[in-house]
Protein backbone atom coordinates (compact mmCIF):
# COMPACT_ATOMS: atom_id res chain seq x y z
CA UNK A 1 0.00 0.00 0.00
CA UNK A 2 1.12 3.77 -0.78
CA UNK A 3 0.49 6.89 -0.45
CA UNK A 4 -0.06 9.02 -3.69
CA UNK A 5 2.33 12.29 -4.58
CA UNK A 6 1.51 15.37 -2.47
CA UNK A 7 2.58 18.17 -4.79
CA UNK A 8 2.09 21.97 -3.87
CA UNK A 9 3.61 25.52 -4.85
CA UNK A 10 5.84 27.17 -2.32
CA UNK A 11 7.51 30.18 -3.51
CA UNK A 12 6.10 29.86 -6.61
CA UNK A 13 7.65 26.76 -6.91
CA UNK A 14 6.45 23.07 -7.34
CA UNK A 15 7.34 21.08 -3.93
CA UNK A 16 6.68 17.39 -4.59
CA UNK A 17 7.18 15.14 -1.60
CA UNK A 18 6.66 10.82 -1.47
CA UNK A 19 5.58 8.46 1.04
CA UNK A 20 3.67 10.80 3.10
CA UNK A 21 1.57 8.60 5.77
CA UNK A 22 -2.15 9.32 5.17
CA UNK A 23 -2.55 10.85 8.73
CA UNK A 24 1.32 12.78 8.77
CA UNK A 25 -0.25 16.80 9.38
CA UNK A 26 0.67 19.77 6.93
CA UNK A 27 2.60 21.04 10.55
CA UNK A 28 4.82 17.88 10.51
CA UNK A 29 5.74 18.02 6.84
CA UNK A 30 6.76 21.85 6.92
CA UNK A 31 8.76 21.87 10.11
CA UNK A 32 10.15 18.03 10.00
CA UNK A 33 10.37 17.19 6.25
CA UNK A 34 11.16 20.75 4.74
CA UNK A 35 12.43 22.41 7.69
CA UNK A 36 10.30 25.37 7.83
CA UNK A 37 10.18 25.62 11.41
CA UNK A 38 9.04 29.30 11.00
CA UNK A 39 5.76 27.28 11.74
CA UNK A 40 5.35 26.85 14.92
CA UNK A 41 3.33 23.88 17.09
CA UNK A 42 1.31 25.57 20.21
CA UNK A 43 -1.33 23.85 21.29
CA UNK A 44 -1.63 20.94 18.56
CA UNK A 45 -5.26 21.40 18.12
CA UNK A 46 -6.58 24.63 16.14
CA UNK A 47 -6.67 26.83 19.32
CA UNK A 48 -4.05 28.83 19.63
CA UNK A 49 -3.03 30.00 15.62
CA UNK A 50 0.62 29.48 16.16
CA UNK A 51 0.80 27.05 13.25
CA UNK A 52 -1.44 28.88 10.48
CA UNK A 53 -0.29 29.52 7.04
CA UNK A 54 -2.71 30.43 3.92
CA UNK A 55 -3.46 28.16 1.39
CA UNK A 56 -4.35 29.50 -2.24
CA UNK A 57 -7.05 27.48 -4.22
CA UNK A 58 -8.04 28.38 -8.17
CA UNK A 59 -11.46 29.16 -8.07
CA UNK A 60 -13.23 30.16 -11.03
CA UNK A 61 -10.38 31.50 -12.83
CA UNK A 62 -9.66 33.51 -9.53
CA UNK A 63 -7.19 32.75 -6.63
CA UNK A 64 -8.64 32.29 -3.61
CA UNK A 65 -6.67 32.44 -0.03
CA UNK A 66 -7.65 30.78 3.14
CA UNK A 67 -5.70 31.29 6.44
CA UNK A 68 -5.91 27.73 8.32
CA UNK A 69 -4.64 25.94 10.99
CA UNK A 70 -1.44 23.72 9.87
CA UNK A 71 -1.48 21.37 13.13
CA UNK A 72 -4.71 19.65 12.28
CA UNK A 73 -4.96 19.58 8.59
CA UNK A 74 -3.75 16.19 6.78
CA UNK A 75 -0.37 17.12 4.81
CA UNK A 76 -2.21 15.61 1.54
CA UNK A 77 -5.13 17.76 1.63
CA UNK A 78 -3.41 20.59 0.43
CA UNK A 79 -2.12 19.10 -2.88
CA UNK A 80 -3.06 21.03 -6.04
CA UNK A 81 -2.74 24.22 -3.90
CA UNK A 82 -0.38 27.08 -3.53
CA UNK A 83 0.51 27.42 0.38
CA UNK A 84 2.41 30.61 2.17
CA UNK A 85 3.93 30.32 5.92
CA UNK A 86 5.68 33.30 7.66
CA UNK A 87 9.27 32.40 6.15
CA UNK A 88 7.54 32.99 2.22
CA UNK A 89 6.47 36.57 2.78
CA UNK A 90 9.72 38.59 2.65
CA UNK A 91 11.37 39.81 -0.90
CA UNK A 92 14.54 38.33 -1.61
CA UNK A 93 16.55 41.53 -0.91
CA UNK A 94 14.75 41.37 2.58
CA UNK A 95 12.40 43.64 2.30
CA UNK A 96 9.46 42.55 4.73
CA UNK A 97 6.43 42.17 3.40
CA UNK A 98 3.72 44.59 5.02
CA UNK A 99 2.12 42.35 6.97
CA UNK A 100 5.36 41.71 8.55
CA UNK A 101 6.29 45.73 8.49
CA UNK A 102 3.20 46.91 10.21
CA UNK A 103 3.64 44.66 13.22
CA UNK A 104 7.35 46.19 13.82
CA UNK A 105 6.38 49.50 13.42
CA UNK A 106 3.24 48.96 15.86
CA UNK A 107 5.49 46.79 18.49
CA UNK A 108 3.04 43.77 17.85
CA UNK A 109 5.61 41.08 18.87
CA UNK A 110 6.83 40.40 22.35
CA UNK A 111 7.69 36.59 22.91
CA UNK A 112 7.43 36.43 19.26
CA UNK A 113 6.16 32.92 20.01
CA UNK A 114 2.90 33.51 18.30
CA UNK A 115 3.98 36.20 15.57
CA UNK A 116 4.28 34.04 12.75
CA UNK A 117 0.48 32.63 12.92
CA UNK A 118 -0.52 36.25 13.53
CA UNK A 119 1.56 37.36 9.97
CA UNK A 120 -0.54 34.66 8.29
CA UNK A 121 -3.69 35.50 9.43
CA UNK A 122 -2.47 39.24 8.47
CA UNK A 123 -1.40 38.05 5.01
CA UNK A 124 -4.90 36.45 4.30
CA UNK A 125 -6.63 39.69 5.37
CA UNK A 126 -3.92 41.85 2.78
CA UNK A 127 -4.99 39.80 -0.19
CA UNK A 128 -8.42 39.58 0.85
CA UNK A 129 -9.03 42.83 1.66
CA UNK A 130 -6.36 44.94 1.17
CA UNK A 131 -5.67 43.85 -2.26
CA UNK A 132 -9.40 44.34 -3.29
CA UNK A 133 -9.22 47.69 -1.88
CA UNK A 134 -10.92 47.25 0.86
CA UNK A 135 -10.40 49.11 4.48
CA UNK A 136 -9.74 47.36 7.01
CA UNK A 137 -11.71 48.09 10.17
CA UNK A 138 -11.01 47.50 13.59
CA UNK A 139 -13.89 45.09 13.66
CA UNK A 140 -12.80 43.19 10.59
CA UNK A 141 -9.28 43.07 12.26
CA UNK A 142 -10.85 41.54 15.26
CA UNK A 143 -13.18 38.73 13.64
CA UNK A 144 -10.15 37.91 11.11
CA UNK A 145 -7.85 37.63 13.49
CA UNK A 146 -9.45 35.51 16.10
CA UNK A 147 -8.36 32.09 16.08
CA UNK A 148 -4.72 33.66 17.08
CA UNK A 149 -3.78 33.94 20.42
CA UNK A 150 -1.13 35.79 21.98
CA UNK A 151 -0.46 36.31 25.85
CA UNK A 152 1.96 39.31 25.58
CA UNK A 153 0.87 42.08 23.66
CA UNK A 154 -3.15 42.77 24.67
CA UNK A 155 -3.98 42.69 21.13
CA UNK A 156 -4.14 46.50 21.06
CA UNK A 157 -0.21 47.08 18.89
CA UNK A 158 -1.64 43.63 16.39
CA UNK A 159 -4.97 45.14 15.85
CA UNK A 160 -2.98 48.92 15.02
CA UNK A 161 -0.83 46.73 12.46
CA UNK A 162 -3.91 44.97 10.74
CA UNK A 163 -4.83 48.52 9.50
CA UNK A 164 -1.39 50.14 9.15
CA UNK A 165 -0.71 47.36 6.78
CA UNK A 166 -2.81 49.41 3.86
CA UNK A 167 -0.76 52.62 4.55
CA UNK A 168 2.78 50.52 3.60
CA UNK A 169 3.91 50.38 0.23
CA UNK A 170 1.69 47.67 -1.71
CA UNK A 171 2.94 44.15 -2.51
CA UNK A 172 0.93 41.95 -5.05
CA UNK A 173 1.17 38.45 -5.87
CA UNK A 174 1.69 37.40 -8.75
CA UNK A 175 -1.61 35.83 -9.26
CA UNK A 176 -1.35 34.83 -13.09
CA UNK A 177 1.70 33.41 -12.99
CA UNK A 178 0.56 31.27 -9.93
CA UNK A 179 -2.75 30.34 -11.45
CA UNK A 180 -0.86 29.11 -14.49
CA UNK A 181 1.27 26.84 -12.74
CA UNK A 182 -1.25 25.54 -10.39
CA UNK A 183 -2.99 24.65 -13.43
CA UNK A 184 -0.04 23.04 -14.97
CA UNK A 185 0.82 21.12 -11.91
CA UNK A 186 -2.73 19.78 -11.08
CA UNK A 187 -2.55 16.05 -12.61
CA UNK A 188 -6.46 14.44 -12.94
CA UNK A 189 -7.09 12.71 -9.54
CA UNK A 190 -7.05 8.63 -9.48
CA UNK A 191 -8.66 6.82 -7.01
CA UNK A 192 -8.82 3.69 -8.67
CA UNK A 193 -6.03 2.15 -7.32
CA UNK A 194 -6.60 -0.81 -4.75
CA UNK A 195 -3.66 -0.36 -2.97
CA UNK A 196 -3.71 3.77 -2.26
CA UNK A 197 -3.50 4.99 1.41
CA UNK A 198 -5.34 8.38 0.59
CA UNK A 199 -7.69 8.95 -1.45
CA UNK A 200 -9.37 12.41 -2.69
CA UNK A 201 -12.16 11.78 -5.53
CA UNK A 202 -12.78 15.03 -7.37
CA UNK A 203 -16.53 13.57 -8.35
CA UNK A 204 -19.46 12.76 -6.24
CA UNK A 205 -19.98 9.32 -8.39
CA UNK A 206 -16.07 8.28 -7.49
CA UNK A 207 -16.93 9.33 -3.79
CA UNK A 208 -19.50 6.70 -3.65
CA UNK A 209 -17.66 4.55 -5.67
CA UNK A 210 -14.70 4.67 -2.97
CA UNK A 211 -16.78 4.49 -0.10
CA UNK A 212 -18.59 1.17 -1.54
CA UNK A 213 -14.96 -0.10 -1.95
CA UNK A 214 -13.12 1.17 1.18
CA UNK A 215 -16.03 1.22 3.95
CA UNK A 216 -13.02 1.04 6.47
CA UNK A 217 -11.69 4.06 5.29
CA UNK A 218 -11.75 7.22 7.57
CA UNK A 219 -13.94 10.08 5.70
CA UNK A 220 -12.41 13.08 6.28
CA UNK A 221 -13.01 17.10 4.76
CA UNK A 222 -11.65 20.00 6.92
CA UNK A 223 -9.79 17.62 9.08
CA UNK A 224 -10.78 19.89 12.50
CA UNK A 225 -12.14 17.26 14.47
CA UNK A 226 -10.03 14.14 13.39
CA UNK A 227 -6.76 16.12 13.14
CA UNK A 228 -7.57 16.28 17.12
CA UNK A 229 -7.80 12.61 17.30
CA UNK A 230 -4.65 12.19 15.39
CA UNK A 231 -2.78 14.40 17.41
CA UNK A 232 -4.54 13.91 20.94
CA UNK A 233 -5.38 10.48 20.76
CA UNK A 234 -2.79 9.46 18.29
CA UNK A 235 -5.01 7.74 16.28
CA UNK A 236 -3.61 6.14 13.07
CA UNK A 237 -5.85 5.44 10.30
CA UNK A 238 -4.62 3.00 7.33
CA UNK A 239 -6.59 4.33 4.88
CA UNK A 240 -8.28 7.88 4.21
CA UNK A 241 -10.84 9.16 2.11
CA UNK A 242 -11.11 13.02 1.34
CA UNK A 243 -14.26 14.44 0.57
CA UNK A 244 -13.00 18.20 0.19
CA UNK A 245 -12.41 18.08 -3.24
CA UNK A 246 -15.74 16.81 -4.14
CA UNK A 247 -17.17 19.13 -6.92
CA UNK A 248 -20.73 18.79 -6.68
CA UNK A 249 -20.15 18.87 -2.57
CA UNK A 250 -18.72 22.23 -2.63
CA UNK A 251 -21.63 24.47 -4.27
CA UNK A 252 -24.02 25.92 -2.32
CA UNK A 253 -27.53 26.22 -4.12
CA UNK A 254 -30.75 27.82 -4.10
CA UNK A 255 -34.11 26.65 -4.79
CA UNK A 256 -37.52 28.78 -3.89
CA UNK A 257 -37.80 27.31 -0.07
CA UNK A 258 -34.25 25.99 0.71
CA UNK A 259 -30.62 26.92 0.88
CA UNK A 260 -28.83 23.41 -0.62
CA UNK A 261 -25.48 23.19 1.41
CA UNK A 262 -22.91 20.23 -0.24
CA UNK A 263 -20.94 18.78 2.55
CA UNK A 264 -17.88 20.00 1.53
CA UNK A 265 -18.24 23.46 1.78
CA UNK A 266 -16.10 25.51 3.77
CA UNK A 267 -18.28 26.31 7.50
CA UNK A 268 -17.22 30.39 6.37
CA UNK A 269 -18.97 29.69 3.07
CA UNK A 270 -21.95 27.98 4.72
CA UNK A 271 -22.39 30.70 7.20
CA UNK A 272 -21.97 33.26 4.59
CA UNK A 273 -24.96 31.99 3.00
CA UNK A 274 -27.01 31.33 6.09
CA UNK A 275 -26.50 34.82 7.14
CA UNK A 276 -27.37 36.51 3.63
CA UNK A 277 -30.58 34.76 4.25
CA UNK A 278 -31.04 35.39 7.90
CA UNK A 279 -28.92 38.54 8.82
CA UNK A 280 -29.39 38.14 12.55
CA UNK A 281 -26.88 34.94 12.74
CA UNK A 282 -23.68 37.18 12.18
CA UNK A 283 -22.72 37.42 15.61
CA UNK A 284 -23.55 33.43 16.22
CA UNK A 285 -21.17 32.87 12.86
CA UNK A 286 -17.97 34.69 13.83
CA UNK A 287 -18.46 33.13 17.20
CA UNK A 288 -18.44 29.20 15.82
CA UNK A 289 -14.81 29.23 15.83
CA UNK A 290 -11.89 31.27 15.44
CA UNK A 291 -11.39 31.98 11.57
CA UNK A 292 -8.57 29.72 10.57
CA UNK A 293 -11.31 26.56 11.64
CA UNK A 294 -13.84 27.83 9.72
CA UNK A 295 -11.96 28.00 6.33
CA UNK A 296 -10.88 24.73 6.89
CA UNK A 297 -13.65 23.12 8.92
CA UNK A 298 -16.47 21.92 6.62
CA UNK A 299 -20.79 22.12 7.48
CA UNK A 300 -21.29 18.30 6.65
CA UNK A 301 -18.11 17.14 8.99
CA UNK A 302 -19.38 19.44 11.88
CA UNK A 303 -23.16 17.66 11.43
CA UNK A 304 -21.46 13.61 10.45
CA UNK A 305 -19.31 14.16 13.32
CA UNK A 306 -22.33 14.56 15.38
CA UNK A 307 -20.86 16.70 18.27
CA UNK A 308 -23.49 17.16 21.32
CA UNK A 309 -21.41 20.10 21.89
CA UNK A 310 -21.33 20.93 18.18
CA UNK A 311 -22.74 24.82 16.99
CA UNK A 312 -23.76 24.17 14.32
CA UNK A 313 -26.53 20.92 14.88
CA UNK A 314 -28.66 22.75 17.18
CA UNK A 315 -29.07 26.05 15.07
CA UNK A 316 -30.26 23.66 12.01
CA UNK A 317 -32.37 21.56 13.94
CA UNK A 318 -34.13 24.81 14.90
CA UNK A 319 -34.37 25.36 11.03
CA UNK A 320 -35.44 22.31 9.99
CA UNK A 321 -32.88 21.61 8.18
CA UNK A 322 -32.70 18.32 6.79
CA UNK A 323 -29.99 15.69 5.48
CA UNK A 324 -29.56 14.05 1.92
CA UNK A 325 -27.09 10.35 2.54
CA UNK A 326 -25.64 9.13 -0.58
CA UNK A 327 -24.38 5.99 -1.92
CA UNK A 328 -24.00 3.92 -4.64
CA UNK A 329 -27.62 2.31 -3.76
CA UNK A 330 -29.72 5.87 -4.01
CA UNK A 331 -30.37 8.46 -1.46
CA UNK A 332 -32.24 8.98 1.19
CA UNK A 333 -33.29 12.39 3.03
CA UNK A 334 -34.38 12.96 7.14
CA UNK A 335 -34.49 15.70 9.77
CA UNK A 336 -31.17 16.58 10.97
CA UNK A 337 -32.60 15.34 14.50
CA UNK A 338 -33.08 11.98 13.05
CA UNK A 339 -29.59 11.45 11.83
CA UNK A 340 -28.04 10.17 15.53
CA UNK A 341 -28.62 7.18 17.36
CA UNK A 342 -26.50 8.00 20.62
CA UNK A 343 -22.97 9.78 21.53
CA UNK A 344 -20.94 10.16 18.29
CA UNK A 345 -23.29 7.46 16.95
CA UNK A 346 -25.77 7.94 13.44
CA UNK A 347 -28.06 6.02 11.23
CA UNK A 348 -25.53 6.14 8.26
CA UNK A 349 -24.58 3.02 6.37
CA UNK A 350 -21.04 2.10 6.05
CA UNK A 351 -21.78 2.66 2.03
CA UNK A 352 -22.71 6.30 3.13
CA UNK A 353 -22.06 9.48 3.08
CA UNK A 354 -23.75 12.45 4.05
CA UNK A 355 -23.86 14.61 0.89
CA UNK A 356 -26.17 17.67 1.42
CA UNK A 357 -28.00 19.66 3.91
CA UNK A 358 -30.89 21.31 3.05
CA UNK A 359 -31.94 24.60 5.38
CA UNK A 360 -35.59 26.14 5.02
CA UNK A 361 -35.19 29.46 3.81
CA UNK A 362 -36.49 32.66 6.32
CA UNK A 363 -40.19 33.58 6.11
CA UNK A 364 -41.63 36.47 6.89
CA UNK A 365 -43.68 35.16 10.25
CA UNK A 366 -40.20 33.86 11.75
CA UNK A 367 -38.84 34.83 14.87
CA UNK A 368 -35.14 33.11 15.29
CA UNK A 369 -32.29 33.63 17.17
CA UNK A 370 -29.64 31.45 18.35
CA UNK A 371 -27.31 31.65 21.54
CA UNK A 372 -23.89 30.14 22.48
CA UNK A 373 -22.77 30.32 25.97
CA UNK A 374 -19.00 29.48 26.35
CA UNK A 375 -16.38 30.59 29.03
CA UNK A 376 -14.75 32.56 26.54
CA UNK A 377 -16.74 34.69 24.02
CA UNK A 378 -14.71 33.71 21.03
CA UNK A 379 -12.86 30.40 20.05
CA UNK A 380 -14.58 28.17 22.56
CA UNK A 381 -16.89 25.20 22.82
CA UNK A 382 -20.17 25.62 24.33
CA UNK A 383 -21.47 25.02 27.40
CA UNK A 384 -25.18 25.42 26.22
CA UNK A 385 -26.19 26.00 22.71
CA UNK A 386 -29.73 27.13 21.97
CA UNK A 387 -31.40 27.79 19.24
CA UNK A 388 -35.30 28.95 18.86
CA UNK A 389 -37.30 29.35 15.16
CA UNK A 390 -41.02 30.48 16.19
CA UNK A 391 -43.63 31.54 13.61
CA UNK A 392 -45.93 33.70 15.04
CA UNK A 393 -49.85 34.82 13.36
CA UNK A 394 -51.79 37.82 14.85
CA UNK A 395 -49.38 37.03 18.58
CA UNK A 396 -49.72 33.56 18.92
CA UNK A 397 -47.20 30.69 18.64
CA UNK A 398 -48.43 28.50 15.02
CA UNK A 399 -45.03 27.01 14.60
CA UNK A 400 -42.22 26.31 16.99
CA UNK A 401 -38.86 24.51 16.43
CA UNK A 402 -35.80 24.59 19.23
CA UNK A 403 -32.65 22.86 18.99
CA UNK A 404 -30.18 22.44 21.72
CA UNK A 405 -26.12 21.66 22.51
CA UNK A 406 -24.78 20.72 25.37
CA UNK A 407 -27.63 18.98 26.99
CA UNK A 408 -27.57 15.29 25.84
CA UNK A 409 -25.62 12.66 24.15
CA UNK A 410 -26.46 14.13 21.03
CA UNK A 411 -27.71 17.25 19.44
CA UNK A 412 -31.37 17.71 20.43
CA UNK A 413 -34.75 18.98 19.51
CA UNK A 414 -36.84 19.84 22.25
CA UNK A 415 -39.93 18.43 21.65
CA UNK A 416 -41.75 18.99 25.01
CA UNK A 417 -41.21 22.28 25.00
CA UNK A 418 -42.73 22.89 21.35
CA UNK A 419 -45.62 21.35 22.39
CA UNK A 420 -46.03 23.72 25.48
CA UNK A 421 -45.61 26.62 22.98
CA UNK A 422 -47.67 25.59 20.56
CA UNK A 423 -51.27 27.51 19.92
CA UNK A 424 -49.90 30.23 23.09
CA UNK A 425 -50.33 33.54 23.06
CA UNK A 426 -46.77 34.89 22.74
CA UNK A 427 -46.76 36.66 26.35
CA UNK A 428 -44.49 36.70 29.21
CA UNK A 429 -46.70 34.16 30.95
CA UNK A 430 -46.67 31.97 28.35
CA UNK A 431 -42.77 32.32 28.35
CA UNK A 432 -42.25 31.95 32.32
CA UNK A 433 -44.61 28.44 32.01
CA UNK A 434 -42.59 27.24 28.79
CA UNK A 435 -39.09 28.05 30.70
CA UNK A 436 -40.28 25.63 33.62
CA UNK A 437 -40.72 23.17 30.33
CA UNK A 438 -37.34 23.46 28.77
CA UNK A 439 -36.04 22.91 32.09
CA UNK A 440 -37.56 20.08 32.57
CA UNK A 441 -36.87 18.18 29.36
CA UNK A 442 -33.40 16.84 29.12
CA UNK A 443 -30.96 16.06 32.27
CA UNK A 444 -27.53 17.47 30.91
CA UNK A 445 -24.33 16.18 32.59
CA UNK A 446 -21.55 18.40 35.09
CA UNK A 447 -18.28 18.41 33.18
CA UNK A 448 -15.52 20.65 33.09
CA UNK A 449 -17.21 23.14 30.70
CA UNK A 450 -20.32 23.74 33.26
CA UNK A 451 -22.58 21.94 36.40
CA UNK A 452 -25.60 20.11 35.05
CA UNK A 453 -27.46 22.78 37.00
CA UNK A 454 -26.27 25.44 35.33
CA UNK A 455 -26.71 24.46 32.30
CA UNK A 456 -30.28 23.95 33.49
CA UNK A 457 -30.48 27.17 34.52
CA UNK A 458 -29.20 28.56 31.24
CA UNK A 459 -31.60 27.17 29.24
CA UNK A 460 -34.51 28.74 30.66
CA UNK A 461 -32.50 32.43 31.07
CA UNK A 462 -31.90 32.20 27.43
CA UNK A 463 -36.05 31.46 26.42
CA UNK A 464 -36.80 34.45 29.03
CA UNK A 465 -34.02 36.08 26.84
CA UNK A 466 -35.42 35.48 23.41
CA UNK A 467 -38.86 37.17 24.86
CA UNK A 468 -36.83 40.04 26.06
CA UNK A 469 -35.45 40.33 22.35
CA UNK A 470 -39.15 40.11 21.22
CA UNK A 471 -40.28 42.52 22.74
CA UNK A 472 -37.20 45.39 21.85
CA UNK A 473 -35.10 45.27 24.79
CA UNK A 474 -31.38 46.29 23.68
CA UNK A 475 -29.34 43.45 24.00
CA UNK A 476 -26.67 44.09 26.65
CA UNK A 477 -24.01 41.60 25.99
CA UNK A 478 -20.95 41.32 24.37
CA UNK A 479 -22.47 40.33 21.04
CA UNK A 480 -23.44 44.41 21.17
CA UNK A 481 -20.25 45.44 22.33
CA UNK A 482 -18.32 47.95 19.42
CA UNK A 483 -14.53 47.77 19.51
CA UNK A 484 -13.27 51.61 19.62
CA UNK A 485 -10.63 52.71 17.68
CA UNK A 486 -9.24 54.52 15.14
CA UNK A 487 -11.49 53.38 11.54
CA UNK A 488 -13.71 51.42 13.77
């Protein structure tokens, strides 16, 4: 058995490497096999941003550039793409680029520890922003940045060099030249071969194909919860299959009543779409995860993965949102709800994959919000996740759909408490009563995140919350909160 050629552009050039073990991470092969230890391992897990470089994909005749997390993204998922870390940005006479620059001249390194994840994640706002001519705000510093942490600075002197960066002489990439020779260096994927340890169909019909041949393979797309088990658990898996380069997986389409989401698409992309059609899930978005996650992580691994703690289940659920599983033998299609069986456990066959998700569009009778309550407002896991969809007719509750994190083995609909709202005047009487209800319904566990009672608790603050919102109180959190600042 083998592993196929991982080939990628560095410098503009083509790096072509053998032999790479299907689970060996992008981290590993840049600061053991190339010696790029510019990179740096932190935390090993997509936490702290020490390790994040930016990937460029052609897309539509366009380059696009993603700043992700090195330490848990498979080494082979990158091949076909054009890939930057900190030591790539300078001229060759020197000359720092000005993502580099701007965090001299604004004393945004101490330890220096963290700098070179920060420079990324500065890089991949330049050509996304900067580049298009674009100002960069103190808020879009802060959302684009999170996903790096440093313990030295306070954030203030990286935040100043995120917008000084536009007032430096420009630098451009040569995006032609690259497209042309990612073009030239892309050879048409094979998966036929018996005997491959990684496999990455570019079809959906190969996917299935694969899967009905390798059921023992581990399915993998953004890599954000297995690169964990690789590098926590050191898990080794003998063979791999890659779902990220999946055409027909990565479009996101439209229809008159639903927002078609392939599994492959990015969990930035996803969002971006969910909040064009429902503004008010910004805040919940940038809050998922830190930035360098989200371009990597996908929608379909956060929902297969089946997370009771995971974001994004309980906000669907609450849309009713529902699942497409493919294989080779047809399709079949369920409510998100319906897809687990217990802890980490679903109703997929070992022939299956999940392909699409399929989210309601917004009406105008809806009344949705979602909340995430963490010990950290950004870059954290949950606590308690809930979200509430309620349709409401002349003040009373015809329609009402919560989903919930945090509270069970699995991801959750609350049922009971539906009930209790539906055909109810929507009053603050009807809202203390249904609170007792939500309470009532599930028996979450104490862990190190939060105390089964508070979670308990929570949930019924955050319906008493939602009524609040209903009514036009201002919210008074930190979702509200504008950063100050010069531009902001």
């Amino acid at each position: 058995m083998k592993s196929p050629i991982l080939q990628f552009l560095q410098r503009g050039e083509v790096v072509s490497l053998h032999d790479i073990p299907p689970t060996r991470t992008l981290l590993e092969v840049l600061r053991e096999d190339l010696n790029c230890t510019g990179t740096k391992e932190g935390c090993n897990e997509g936490d702290c941003g020490a390790c994040t470089v930016v990937l460029g994909e052609a897309v539509n005749g366009q380059l696009k550039y993603s700043a992700v997390n090195s330490c848990i993204r498979l080494a082979h998922s990158v091949d076909g793409l054009a890939l930057w870390t900190a030591e790539d940005l300078a001229a060759k006479d020197g000359t720092l680029h000005p993502a580099q620059q701007a965090l001299v001249q604004c004393h945004g390194s101490q330890c220096g520890f963290c700098t070179p994840g920060f420079v990324m994640s500065l890089f991949g706002m330049y050509q996304n922003h900067v580049c298009q001519g674009q100002p960069v705000t103190r808020e879009l510093a802060q959302e684009e940045l999170s996903g790096n942490l440093c313990r030295c600075t306070g954030y203030r002197p990286i935040l100043d060099a995120a917008q000084q960066m536009a007032l430096l002489p420009p630098v451009r990439v040569d995006e032609a030249a690259l497209l042309e020779k990612l073009k030239r260096m892309t050879p048409t994927p094979r998966i036929s071969e018996s005997d491959a340890l990684y496999l990455s169909p570019p079809t959906l019909v190969e996917l299935l194909a694969a899967r009905t041949t390798h059921p023992e393979a581990q399915l993998v797309a953004g890599c954000t919860d297995v690169g964990l088990w690789v590098n926590k658990l050191h898990m080794k898996f003998e063979k791999v299959l890659d779902v990220s380069k999946v055409q027909e997986l990565r479009r996101i389409e439209h229809d008159l009543n639903h927002i078609h989401i392939g599994a492959a698409v990015t969990l930035t992309d996803a969002f971006a779409a969910l909040v064009a059609d429902r503004p008010q899930l910004r805040a919940f978005a940038a809050r998922f995860a830190g930035l360098p996650v989200r371009n990597s992580g996908t929608l379909g691994g956060n929902v297969a993965n089946g997370s009771p703690i995971g974001d994004s289940m309980p906000l669907l659920i609450a849309l009713g949102a529902r699942v497409v599983l493919m294989s080779e033998r047809g399709e079949r299609e369920l409510p998100l709800e319906q897809l687990y069986t217990g802890y980490r456990k679903n109703v997929m066959a070992a022939d299956e994959v999940l392909a699409w998700i399929k989210v309601p569009k917004a009406t105008p009778s809806e009344l949705s919000r979602v909340y995430k309550i963490s010990k950290r407002f950004e870059d954290d896991i949950s606590a308690v996740c809930l979200a509430i969809n309620l349709h409401l007719v002349d003040g009373q509750v015809v329609q009402a759909s919560l989903g919930a994190g945090g509270v069970a083995a699995t991801p959750v609909r609350a049922v009971k408490t539906e009930a209790a709202l539906l055909g109810q005047a929507w009053t603050q009487d009807t809202v203390q009563q249904t609170m007792a209800a939500l309470r009532s319904e599930f028996e979450p566990i104490s862990d190190m995140r939060a105390s089964a009672a508070y979670r308990v608790q929570v949930l019924g603050n955050l319906l008493q919350r939602f009524w609040l919102e209903s009514q036009g109180v201002p919210q008074v959190s930190l979702e509200s909160f504008t950063l100050e600042g010069e531009n902001a």
